[in-house]
C-alpha atoms as a PDB file:
ATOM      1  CA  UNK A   1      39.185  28.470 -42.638  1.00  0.00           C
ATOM      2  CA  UNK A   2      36.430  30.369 -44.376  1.00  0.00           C
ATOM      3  CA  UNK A   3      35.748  33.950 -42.931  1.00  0.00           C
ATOM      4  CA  UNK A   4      31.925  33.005 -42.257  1.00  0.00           C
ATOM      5  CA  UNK A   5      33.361  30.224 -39.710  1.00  0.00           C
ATOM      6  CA  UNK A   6      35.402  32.258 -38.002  1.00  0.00           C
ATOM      7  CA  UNK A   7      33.067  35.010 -37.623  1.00  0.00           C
ATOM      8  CA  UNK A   8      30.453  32.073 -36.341  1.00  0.00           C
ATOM      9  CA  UNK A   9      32.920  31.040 -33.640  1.00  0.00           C
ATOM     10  CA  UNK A  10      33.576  34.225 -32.427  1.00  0.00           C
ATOM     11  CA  UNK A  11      30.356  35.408 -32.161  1.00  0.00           C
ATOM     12  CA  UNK A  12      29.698  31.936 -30.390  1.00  0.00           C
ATOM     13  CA  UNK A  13      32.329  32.354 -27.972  1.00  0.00           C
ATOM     14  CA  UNK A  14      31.246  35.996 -26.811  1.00  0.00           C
ATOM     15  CA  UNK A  15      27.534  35.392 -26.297  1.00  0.00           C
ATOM     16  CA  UNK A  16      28.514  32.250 -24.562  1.00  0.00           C
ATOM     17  CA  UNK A  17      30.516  34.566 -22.775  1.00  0.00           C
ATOM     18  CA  UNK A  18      27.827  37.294 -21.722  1.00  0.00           C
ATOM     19  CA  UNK A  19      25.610  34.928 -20.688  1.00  0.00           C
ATOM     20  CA  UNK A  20      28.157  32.957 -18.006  1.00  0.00           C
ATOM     21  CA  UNK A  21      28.739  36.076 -16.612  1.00  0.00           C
ATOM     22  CA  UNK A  22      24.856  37.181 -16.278  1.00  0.00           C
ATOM     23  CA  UNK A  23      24.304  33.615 -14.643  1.00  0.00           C
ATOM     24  CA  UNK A  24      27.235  34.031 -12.160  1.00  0.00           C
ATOM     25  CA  UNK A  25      25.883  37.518 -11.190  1.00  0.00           C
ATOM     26  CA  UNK A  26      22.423  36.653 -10.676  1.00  0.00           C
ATOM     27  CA  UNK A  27      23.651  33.502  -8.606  1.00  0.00           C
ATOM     28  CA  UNK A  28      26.018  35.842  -6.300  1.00  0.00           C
ATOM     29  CA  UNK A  29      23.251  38.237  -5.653  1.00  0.00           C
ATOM     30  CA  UNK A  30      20.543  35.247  -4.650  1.00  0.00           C
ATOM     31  CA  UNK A  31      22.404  33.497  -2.249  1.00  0.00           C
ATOM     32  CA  UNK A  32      22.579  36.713  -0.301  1.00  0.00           C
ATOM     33  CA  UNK A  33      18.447  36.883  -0.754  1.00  0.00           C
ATOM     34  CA  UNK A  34      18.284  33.837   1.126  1.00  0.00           C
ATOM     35  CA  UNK A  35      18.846  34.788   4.717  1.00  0.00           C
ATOM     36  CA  UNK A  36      15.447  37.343   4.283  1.00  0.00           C
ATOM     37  CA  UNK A  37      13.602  34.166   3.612  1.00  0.00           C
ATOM     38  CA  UNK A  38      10.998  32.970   5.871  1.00  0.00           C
ATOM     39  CA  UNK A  39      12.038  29.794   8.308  1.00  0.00           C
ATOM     40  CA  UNK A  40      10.365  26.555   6.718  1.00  0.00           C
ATOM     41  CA  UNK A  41       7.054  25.452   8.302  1.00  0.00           C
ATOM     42  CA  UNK A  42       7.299  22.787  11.139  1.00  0.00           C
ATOM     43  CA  UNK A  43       5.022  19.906  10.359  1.00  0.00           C
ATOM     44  CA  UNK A  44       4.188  17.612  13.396  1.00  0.00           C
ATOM     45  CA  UNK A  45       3.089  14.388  12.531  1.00  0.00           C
ATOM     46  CA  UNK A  46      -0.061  12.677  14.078  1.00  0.00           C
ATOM     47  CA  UNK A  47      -0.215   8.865  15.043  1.00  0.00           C
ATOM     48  CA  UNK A  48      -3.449   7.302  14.482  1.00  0.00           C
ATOM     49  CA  UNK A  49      -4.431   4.245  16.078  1.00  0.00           C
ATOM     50  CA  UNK A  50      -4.828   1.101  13.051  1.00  0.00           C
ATOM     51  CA  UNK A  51      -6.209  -1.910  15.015  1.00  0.00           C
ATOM     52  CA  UNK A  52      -8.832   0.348  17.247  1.00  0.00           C
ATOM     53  CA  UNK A  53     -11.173  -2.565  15.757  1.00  0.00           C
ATOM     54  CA  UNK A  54     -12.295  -5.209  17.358  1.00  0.00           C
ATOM     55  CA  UNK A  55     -10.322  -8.352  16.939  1.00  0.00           C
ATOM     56  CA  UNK A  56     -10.748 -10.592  14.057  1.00  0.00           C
ATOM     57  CA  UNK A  57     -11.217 -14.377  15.624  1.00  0.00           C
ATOM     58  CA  UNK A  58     -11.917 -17.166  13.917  1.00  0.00           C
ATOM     59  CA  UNK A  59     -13.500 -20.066  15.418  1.00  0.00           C
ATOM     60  CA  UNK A  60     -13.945 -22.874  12.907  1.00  0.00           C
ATOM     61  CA  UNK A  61     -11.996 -24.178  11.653  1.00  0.00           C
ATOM     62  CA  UNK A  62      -9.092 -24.686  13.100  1.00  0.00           C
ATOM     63  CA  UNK A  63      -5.808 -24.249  11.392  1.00  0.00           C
ATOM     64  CA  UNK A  64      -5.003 -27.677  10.523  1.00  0.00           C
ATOM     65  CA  UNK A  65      -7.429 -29.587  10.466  1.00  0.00           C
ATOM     66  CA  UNK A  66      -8.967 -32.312   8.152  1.00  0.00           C
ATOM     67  CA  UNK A  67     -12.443 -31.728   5.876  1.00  0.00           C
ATOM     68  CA  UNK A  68     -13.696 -34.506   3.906  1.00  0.00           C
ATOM     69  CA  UNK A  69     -15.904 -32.566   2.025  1.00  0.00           C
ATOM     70  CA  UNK A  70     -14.952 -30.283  -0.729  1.00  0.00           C
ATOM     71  CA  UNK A  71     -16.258 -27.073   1.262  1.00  0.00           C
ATOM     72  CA  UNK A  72     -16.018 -25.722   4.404  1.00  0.00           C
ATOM     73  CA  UNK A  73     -17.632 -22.892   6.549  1.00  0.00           C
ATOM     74  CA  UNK A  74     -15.064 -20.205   8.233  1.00  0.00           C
ATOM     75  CA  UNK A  75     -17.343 -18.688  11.032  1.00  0.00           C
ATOM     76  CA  UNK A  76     -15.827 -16.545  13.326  1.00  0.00           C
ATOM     77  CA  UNK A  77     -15.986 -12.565  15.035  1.00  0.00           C
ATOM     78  CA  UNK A  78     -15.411  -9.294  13.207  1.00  0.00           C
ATOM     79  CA  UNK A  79     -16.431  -5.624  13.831  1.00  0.00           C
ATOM     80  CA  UNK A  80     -19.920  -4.657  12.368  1.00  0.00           C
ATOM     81  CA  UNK A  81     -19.400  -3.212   8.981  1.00  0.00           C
ATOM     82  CA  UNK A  82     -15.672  -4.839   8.363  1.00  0.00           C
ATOM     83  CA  UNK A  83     -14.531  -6.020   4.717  1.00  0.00           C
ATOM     84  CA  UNK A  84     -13.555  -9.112   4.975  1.00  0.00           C
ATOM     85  CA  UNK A  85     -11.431 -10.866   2.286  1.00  0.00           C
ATOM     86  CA  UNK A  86     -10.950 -14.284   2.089  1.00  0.00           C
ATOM     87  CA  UNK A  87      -8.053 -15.811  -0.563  1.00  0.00           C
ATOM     88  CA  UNK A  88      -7.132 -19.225  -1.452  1.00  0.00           C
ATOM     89  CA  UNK A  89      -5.322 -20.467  -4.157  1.00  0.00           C
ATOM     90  CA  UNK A  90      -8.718 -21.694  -5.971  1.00  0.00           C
ATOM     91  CA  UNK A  91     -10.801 -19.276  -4.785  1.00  0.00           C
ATOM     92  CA  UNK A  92     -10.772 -15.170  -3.318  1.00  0.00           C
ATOM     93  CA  UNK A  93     -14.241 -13.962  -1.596  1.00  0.00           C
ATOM     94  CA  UNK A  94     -15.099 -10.693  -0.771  1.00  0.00           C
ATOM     95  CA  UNK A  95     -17.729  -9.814   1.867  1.00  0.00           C
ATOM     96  CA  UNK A  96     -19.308  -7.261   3.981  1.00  0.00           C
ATOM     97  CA  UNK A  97     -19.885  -8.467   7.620  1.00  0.00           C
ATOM     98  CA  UNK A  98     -23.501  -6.963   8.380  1.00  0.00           C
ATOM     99  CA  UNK A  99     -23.237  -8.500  12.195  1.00  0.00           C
ATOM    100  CA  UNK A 100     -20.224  -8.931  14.858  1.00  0.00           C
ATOM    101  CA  UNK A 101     -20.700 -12.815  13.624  1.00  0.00           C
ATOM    102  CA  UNK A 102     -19.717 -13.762  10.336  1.00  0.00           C
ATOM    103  CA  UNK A 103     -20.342 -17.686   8.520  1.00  0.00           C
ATOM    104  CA  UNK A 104     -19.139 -18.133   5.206  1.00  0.00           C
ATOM    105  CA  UNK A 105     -19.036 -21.063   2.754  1.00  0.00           C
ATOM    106  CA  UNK A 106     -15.928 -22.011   1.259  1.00  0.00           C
ATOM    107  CA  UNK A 107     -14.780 -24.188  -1.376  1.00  0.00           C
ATOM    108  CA  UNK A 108     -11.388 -26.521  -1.072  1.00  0.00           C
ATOM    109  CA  UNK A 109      -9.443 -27.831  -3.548  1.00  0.00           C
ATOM    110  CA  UNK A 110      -7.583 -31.578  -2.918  1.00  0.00           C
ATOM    111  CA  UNK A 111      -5.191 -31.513  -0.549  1.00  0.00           C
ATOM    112  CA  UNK A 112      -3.502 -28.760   1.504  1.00  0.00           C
ATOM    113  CA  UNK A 113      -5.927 -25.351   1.626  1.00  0.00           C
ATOM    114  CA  UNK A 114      -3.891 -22.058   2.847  1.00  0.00           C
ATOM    115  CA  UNK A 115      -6.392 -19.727   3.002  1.00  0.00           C
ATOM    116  CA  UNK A 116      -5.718 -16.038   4.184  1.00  0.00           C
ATOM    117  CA  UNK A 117      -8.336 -13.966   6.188  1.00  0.00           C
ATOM    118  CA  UNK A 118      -8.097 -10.526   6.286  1.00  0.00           C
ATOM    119  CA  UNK A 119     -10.054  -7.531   8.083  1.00  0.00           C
ATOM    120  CA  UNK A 120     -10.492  -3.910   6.854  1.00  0.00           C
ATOM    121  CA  UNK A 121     -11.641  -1.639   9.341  1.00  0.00           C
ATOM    122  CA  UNK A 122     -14.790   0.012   7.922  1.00  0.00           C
ATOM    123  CA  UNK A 123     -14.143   3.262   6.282  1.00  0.00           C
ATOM    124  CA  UNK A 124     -10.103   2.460   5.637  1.00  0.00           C
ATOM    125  CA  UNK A 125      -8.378   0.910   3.852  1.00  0.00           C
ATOM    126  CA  UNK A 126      -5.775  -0.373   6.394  1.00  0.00           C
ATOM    127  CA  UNK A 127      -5.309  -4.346   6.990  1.00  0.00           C
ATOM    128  CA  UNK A 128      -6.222  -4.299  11.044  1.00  0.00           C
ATOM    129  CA  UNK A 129      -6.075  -8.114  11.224  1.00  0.00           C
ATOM    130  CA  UNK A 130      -5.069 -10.951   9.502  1.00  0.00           C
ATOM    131  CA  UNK A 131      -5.247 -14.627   9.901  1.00  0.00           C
ATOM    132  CA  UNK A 132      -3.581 -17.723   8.162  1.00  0.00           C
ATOM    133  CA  UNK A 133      -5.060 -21.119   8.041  1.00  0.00           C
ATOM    134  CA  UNK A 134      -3.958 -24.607   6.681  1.00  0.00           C
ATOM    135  CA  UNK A 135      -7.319 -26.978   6.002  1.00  0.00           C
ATOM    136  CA  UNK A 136      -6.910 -30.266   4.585  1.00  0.00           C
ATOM    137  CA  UNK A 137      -9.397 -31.727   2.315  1.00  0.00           C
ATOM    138  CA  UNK A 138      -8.891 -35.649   2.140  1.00  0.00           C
ATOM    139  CA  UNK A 139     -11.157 -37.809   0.297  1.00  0.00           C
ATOM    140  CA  UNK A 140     -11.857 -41.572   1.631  1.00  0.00           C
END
């Protein structure tokens, strides 16, 4: 071996060295700081209450049931101010009720309809209710 490579080594070897040793001191010495630490902070956690809405009911149609026209109108109870989201395969509707009463248009494609209603609470953005219905539309 050359003389600069063995010089290299060594001098690798003893820093190396020098600085295991500072890191096992200075680990020794903080686990002993630990005990003047302050206790952690208790958190308590607070429960709030999601569906303090009113209900959301719908009242036509009825799950199940048969159109034979290619729209139909959900109408139905909400709380004043609620987003309301309606989704369908074919179609999703977003709407604000202004009133406790809401009646919306909406399309069907052929066939079997699952359309999914869902009520926001106004100023969240938590689901509070959520309803499923199957409409038919069947032509003549």
């Amino acid at each position: 071996m050359k003389k600069e490579t063995t010089i290299a080594i060594f001098f690798g070897i003893f820093f190396g060295a020098i600085v295991a040793v500072f890191l096992i001191v200075k680990n020794k010495n903080s686990k002993f700081n630990m005990k003047t630490l302050s206790p952690a902070r208790t958190v308590t956690p607070s429960v709030k209450n999601v569906a303090s809405g009113k209900i959301l009911e719908v009242s036509s149609p009825e799950d199940g049931s048969i159109s034979s026209t290619n729209s139909v109108s959900i109408k139905g109870k909400t709380e004043k101010g609620a987003l309301l989201v309606i989704q369908s395969p074919i179609k999703d509707l977003i709407v604000v009720a202004e009133k406790d009463d809401f009646s919306i248009q909406f399309p069907l494609a052929l066939g079997e309809n699952n359309i999914v209603i869902t009520s926001y609470e106004k100023g969240t953005q938590v689901k509070t209710q959520v309803k499923d219905l199957k409409v038919y539309y069947l032509t003549n």
